[in-house]
PDB file of N, CA and C in Angstrom:
ATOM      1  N   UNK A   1      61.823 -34.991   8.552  1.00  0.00           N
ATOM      2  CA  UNK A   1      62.657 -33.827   8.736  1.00  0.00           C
ATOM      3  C   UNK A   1      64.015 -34.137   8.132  1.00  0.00           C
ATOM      4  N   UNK A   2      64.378 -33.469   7.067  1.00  0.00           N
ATOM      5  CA  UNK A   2      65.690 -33.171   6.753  1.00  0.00           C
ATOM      6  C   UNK A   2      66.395 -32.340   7.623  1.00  0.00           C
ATOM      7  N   UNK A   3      67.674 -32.475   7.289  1.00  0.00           N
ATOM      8  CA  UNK A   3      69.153 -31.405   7.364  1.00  0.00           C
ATOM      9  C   UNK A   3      70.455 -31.694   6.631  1.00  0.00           C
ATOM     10  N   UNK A   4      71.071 -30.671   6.705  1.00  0.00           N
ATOM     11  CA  UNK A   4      72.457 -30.660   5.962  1.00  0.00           C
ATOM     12  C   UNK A   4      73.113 -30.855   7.145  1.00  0.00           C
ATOM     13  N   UNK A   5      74.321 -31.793   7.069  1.00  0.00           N
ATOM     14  CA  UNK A   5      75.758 -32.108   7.925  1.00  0.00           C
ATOM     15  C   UNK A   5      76.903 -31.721   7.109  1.00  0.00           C
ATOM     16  N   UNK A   6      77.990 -31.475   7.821  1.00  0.00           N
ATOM     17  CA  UNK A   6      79.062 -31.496   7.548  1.00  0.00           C
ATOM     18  C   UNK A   6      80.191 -32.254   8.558  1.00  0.00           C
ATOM     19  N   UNK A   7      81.171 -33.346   7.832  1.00  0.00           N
ATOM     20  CA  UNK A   7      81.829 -33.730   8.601  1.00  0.00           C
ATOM     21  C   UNK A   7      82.223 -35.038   7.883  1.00  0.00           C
ATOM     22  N   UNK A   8      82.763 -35.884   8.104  1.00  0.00           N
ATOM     23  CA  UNK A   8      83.566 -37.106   7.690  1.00  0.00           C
ATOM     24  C   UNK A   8      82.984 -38.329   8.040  1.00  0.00           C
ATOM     25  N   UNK A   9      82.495 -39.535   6.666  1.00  0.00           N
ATOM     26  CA  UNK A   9      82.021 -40.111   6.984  1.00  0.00           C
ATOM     27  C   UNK A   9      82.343 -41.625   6.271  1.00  0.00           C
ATOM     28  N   UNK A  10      81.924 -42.483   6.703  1.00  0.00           N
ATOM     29  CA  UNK A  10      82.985 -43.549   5.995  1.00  0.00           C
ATOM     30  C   UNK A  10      81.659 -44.556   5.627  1.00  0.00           C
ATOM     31  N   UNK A  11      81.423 -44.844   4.538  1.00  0.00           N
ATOM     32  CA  UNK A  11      80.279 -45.375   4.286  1.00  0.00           C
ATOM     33  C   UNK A  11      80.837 -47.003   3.843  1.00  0.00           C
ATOM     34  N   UNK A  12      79.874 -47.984   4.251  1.00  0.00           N
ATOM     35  CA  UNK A  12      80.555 -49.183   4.120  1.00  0.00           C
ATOM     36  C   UNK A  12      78.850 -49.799   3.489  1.00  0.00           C
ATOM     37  N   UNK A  13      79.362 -50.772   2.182  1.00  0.00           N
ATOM     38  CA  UNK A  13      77.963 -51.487   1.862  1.00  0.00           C
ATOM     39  C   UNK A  13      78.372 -52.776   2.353  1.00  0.00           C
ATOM     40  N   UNK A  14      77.660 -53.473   2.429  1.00  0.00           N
ATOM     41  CA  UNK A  14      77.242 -54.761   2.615  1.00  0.00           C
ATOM     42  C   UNK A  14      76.487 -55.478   1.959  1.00  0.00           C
ATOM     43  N   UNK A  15      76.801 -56.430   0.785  1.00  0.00           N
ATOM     44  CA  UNK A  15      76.350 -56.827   0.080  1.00  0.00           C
ATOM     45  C   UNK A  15      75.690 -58.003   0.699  1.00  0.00           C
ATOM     46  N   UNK A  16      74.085 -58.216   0.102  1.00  0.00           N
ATOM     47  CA  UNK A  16      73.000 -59.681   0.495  1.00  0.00           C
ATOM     48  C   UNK A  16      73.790 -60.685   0.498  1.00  0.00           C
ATOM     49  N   UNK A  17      74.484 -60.937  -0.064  1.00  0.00           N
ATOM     50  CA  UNK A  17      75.109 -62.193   0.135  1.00  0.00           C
ATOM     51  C   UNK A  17      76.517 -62.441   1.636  1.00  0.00           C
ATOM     52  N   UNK A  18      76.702 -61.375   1.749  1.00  0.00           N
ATOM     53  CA  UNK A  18      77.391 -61.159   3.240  1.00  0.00           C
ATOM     54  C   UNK A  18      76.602 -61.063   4.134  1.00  0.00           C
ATOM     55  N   UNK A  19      75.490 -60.703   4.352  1.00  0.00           N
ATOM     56  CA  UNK A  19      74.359 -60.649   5.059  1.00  0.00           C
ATOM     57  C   UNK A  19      75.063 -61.968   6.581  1.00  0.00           C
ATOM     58  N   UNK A  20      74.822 -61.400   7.635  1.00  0.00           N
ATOM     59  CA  UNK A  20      74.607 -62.401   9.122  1.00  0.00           C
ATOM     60  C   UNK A  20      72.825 -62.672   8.822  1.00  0.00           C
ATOM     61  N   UNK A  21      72.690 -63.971   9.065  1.00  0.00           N
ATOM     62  CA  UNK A  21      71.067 -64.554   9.469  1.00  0.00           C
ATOM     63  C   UNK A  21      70.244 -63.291   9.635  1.00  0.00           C
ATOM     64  N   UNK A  22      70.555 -62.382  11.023  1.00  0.00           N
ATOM     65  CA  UNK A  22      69.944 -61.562  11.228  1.00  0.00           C
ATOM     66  C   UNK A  22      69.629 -60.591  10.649  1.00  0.00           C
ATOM     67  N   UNK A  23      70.669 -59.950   9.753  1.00  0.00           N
ATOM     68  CA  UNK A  23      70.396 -58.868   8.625  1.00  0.00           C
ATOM     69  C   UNK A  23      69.283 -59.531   7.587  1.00  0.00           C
ATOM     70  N   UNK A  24      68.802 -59.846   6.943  1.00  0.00           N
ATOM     71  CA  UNK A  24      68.669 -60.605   6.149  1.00  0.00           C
ATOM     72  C   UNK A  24      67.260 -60.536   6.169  1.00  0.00           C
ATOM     73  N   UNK A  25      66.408 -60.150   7.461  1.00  0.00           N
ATOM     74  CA  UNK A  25      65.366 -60.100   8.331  1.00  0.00           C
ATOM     75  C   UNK A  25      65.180 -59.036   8.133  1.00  0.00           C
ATOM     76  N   UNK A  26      65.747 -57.505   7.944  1.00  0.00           N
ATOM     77  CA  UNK A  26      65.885 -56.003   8.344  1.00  0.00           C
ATOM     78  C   UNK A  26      65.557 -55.761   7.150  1.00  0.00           C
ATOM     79  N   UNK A  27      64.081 -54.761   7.283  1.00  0.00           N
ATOM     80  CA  UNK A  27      63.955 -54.416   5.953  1.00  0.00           C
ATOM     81  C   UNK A  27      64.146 -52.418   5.927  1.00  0.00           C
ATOM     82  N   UNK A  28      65.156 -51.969   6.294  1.00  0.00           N
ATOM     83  CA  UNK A  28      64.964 -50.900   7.087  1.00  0.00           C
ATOM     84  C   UNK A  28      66.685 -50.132   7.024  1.00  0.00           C
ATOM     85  N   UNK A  29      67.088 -48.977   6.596  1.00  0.00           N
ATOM     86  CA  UNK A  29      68.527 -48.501   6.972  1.00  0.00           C
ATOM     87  C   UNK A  29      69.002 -49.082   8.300  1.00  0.00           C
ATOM     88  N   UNK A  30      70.022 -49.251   8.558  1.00  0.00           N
ATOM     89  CA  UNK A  30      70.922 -49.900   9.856  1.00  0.00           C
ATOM     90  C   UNK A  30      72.213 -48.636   9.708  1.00  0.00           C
ATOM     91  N   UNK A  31      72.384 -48.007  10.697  1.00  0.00           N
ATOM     92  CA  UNK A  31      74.011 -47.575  10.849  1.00  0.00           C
ATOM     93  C   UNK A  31      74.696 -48.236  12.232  1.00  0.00           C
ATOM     94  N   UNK A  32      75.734 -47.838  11.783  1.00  0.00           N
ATOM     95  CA  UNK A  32      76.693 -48.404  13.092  1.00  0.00           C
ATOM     96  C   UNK A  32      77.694 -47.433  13.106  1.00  0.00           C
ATOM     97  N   UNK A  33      78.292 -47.224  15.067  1.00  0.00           N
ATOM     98  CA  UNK A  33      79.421 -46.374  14.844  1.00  0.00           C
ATOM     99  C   UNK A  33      79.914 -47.464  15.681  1.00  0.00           C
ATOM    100  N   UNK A  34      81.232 -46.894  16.168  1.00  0.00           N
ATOM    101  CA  UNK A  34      81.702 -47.884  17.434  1.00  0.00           C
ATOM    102  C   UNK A  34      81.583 -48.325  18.797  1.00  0.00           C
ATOM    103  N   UNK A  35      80.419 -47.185  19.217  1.00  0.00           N
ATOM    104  CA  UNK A  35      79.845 -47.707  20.208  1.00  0.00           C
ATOM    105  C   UNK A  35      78.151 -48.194  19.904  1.00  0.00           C
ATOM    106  N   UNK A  36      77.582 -47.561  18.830  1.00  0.00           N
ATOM    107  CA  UNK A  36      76.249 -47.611  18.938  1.00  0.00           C
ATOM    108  C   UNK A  36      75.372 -48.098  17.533  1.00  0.00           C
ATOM    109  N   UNK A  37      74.308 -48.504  17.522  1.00  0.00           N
ATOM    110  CA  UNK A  37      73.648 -48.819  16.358  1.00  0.00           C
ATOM    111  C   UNK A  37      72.897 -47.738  16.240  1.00  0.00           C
ATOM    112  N   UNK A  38      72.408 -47.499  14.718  1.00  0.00           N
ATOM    113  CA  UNK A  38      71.535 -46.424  14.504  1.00  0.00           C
ATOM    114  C   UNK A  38      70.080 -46.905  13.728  1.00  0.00           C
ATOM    115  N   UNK A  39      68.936 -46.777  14.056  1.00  0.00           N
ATOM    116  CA  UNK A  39      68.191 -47.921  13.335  1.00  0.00           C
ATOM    117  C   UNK A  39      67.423 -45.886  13.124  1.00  0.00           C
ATOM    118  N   UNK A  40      66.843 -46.347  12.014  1.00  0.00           N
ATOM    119  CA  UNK A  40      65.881 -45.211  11.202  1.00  0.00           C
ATOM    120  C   UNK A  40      64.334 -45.731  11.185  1.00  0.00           C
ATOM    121  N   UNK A  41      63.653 -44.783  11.898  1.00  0.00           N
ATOM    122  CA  UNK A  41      62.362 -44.746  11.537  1.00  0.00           C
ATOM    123  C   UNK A  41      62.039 -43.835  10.594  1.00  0.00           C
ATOM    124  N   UNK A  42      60.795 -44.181   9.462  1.00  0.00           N
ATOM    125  CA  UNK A  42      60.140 -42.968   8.660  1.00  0.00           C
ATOM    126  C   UNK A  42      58.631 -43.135   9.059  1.00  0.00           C
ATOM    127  N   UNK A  43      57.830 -42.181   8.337  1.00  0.00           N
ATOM    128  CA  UNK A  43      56.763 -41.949   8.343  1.00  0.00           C
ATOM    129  C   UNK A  43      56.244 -43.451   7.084  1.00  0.00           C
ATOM    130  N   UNK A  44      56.431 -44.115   7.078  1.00  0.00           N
ATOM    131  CA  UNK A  44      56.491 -45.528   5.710  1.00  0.00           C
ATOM    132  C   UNK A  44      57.585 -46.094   5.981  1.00  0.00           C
ATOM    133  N   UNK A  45      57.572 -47.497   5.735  1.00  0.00           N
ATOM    134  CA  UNK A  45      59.032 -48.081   5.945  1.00  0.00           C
ATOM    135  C   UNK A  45      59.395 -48.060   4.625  1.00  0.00           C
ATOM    136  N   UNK A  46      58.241 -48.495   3.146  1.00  0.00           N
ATOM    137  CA  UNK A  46      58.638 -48.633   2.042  1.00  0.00           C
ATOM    138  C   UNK A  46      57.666 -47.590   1.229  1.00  0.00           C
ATOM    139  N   UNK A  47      57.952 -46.101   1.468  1.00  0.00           N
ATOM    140  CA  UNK A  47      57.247 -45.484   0.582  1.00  0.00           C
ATOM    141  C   UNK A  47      56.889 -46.024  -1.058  1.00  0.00           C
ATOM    142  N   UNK A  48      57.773 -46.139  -1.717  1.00  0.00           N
ATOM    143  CA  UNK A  48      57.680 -46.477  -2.401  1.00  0.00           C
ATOM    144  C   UNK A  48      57.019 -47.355  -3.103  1.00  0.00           C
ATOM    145  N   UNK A  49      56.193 -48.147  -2.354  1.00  0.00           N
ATOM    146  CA  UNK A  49      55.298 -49.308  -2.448  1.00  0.00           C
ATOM    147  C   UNK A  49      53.853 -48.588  -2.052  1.00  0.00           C
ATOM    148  N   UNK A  50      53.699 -47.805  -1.375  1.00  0.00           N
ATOM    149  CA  UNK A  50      53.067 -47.347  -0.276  1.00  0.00           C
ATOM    150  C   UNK A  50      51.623 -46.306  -1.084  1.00  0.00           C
ATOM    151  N   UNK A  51      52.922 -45.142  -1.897  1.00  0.00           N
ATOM    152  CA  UNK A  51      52.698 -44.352  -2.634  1.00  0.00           C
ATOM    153  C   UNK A  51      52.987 -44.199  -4.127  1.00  0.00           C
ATOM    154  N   UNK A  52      52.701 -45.659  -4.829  1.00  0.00           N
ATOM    155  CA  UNK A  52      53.362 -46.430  -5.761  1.00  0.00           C
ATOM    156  C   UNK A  52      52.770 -45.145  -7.251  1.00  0.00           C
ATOM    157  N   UNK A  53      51.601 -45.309  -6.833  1.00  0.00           N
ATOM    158  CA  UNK A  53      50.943 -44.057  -7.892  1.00  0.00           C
ATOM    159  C   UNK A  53      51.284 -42.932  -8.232  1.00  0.00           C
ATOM    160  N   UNK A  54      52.062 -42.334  -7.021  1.00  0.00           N
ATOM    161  CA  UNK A  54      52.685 -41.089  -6.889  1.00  0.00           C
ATOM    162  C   UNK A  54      53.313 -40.534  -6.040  1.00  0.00           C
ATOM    163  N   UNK A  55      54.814 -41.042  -6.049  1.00  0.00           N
ATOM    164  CA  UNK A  55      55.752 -41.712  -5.058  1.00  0.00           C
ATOM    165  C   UNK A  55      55.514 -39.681  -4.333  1.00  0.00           C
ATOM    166  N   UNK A  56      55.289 -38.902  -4.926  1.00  0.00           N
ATOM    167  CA  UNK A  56      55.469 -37.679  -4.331  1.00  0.00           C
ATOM    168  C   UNK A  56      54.331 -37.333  -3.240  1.00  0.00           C
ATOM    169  N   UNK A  57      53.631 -38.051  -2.611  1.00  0.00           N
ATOM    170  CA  UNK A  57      52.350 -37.544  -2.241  1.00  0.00           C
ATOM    171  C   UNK A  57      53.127 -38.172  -0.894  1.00  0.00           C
ATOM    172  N   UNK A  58      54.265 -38.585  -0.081  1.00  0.00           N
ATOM    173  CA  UNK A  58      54.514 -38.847   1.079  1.00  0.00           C
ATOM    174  C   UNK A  58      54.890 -37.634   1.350  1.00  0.00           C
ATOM    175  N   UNK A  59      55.162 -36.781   0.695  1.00  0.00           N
ATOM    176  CA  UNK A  59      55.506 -35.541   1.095  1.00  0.00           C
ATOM    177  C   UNK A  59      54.224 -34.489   2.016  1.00  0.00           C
ATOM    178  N   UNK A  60      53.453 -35.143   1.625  1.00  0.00           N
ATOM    179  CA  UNK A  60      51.654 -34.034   2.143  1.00  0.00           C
ATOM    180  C   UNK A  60      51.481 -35.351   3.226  1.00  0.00           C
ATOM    181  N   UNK A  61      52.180 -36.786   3.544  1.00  0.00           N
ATOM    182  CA  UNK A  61      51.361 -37.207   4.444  1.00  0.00           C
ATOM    183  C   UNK A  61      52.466 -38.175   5.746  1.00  0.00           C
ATOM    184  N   UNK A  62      53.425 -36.887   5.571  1.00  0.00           N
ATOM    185  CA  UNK A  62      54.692 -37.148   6.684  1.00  0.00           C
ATOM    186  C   UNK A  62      54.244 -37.376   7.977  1.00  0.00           C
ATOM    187  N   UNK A  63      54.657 -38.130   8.848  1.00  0.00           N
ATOM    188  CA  UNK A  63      53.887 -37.852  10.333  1.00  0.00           C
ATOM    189  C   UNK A  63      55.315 -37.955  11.490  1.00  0.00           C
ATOM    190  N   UNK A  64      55.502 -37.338  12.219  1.00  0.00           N
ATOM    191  CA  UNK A  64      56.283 -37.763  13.166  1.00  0.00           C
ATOM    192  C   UNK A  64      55.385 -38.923  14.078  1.00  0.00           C
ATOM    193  N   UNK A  65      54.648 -38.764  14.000  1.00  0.00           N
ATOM    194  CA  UNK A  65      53.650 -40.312  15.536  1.00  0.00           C
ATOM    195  C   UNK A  65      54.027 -40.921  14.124  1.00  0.00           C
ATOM    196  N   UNK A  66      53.501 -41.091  13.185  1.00  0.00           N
ATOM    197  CA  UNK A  66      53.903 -42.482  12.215  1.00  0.00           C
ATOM    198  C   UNK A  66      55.571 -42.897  12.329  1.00  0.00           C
ATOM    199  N   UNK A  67      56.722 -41.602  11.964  1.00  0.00           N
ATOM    200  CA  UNK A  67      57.675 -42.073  12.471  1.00  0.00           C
ATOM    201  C   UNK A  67      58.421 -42.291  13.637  1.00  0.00           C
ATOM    202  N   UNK A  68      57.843 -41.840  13.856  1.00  0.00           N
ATOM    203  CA  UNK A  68      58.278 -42.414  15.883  1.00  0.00           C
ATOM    204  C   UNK A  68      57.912 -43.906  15.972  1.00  0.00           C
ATOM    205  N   UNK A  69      56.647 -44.417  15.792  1.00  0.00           N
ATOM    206  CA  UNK A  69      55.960 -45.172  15.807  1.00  0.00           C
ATOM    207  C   UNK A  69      56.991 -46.604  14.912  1.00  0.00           C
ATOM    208  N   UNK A  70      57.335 -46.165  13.881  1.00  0.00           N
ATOM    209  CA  UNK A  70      57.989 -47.216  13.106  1.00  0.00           C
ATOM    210  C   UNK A  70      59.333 -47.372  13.734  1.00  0.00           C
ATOM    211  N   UNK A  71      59.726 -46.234  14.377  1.00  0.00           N
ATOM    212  CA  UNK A  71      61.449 -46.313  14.627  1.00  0.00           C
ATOM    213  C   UNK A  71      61.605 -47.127  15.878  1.00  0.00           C
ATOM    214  N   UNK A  72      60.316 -47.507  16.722  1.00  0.00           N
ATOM    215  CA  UNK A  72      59.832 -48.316  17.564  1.00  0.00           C
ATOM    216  C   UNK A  72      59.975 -49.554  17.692  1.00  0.00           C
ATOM    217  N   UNK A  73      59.006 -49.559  16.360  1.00  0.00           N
ATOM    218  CA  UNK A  73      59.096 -51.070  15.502  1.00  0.00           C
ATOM    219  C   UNK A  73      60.403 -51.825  15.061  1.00  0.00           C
ATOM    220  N   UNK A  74      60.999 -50.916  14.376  1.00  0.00           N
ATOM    221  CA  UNK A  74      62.456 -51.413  14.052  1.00  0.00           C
ATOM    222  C   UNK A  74      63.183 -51.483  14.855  1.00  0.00           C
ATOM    223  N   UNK A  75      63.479 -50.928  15.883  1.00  0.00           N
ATOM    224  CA  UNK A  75      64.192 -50.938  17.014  1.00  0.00           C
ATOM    225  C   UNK A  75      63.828 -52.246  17.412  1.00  0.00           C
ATOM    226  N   UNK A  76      62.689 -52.667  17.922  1.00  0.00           N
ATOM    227  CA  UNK A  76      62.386 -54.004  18.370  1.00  0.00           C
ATOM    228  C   UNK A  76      63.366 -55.219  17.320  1.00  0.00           C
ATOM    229  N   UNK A  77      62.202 -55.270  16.334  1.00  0.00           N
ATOM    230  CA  UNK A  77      62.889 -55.861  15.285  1.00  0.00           C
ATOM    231  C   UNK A  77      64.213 -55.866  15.187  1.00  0.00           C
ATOM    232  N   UNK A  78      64.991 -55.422  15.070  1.00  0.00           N
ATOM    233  CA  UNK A  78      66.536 -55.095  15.365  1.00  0.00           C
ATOM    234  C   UNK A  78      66.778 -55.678  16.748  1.00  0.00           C
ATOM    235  N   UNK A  79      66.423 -55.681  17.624  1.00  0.00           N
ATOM    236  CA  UNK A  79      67.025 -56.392  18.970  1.00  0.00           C
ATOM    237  C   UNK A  79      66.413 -57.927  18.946  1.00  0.00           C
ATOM    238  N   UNK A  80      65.449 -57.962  18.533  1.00  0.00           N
ATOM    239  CA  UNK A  80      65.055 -60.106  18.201  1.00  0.00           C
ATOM    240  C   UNK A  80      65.613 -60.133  17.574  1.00  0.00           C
ATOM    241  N   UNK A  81      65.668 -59.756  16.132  1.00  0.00           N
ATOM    242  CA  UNK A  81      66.638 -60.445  14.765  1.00  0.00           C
ATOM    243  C   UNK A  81      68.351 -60.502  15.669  1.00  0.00           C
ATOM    244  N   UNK A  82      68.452 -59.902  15.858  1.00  0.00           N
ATOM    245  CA  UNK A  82      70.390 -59.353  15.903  1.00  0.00           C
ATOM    246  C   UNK A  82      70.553 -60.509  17.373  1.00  0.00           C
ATOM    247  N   UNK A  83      69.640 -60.076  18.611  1.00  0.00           N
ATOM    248  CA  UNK A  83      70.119 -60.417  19.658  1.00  0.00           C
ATOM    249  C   UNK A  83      69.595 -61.828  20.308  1.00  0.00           C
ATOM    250  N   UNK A  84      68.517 -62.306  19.618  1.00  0.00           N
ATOM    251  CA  UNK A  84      67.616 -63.190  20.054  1.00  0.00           C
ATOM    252  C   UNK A  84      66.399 -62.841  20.985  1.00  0.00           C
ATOM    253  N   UNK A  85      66.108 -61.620  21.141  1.00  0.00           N
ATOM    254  CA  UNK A  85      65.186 -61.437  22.477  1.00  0.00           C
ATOM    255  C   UNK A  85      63.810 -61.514  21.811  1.00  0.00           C
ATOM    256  N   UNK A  86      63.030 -61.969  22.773  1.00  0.00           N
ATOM    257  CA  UNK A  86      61.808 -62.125  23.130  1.00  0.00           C
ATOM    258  C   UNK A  86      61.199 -60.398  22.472  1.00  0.00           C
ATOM    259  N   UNK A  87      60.159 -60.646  22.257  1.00  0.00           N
ATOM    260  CA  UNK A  87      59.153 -59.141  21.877  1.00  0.00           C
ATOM    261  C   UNK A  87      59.333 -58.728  23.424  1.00  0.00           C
ATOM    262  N   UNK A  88      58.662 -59.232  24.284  1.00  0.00           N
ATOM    263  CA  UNK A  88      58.605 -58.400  25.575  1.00  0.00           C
ATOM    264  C   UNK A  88      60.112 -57.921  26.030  1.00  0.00           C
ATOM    265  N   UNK A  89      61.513 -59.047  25.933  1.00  0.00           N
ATOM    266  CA  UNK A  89      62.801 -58.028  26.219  1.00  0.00           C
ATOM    267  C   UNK A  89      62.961 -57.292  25.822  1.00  0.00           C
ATOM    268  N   UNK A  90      62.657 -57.280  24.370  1.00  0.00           N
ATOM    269  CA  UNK A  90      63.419 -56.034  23.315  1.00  0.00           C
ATOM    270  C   UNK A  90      62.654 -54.829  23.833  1.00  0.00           C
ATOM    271  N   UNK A  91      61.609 -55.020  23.910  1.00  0.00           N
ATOM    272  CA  UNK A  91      60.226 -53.731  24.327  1.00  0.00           C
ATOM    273  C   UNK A  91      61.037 -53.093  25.723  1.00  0.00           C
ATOM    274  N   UNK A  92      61.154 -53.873  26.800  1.00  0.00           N
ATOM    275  CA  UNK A  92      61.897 -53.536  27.793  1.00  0.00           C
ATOM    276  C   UNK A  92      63.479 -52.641  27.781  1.00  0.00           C
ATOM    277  N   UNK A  93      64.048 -53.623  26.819  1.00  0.00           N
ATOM    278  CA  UNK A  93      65.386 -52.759  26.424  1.00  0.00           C
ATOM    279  C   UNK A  93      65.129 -51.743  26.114  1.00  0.00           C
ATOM    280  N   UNK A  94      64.159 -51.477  24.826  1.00  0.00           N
ATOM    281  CA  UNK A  94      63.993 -50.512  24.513  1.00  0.00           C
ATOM    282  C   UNK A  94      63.073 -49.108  25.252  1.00  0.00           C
ATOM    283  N   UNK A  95      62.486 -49.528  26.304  1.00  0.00           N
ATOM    284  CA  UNK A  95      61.869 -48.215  27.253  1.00  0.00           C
ATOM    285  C   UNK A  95      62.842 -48.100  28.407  1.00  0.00           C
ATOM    286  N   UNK A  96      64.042 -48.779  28.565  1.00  0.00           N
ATOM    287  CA  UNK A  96      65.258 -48.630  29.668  1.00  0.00           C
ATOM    288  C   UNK A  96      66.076 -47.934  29.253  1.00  0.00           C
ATOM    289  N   UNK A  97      66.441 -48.192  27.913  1.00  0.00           N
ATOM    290  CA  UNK A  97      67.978 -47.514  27.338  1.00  0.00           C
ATOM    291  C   UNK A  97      67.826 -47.357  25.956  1.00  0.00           C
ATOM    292  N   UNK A  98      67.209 -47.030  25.066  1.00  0.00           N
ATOM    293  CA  UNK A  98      67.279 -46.513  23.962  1.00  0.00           C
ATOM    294  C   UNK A  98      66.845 -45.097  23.760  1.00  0.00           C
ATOM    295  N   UNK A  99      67.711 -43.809  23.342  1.00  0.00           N
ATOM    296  CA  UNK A  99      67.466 -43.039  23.099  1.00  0.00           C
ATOM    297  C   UNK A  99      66.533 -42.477  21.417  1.00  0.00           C
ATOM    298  N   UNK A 100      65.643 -42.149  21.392  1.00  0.00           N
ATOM    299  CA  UNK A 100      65.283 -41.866  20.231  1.00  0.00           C
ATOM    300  C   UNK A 100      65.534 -40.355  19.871  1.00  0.00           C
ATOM    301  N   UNK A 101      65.618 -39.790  19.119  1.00  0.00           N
ATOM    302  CA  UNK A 101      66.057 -38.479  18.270  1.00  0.00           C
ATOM    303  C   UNK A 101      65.331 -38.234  17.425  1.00  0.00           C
ATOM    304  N   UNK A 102      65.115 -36.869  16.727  1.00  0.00           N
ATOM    305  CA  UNK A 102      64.617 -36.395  15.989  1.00  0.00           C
ATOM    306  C   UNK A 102      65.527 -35.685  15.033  1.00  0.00           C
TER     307      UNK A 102
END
């Protein structure tokens, strides 16, 4: 699902070689505001690899359960890499206090 925003936004890169240990691990968009992280699930983590033949055909095979499903994944991933936790904490963190969105 797309949309259009409007509003002010301050985009910061981070080049591989600045990379923390933990980034480095993340194969996946990361945002950050000042209170919160933003981790992105898609329907593919690397379309592009995925649908190498014809990068346009993710378009006929979008799924929200596929992206829900990945934004899951990364979320985890994102709390071991970044925080050190265990698969079972992060899983926990993540069915206590992570909000997911659409």
């Amino acid at each position: 699902i797309e949309t259009s925003i409007t509003g002010r936004f301050k985009i910061s890169v981070i080049k591989a070689a600045d990379f923390n240990d933990w980034q480095k691990e993340l194969n996946f968009p990361l945002g950050e505001t000042e209170s919160e992280w933003i981790v992105h699930g898609f329907t593919e983590t690397d379309y592009l690899e995925t649908f190498a033949e014809n990068p346009g055909d993710i378009y006929g095979a979008s799924s929200i359960d596929k992206a829900m499903k990945n934004a899951f994944t990364q979320t985890r991933k994102f709390l071991m890499k970044a925080y050190g936790m265990t698969e079972m904490d992060a899983t926990t963190i993540i069915t206590e206090g992570v909000d997911f969105a659409v």
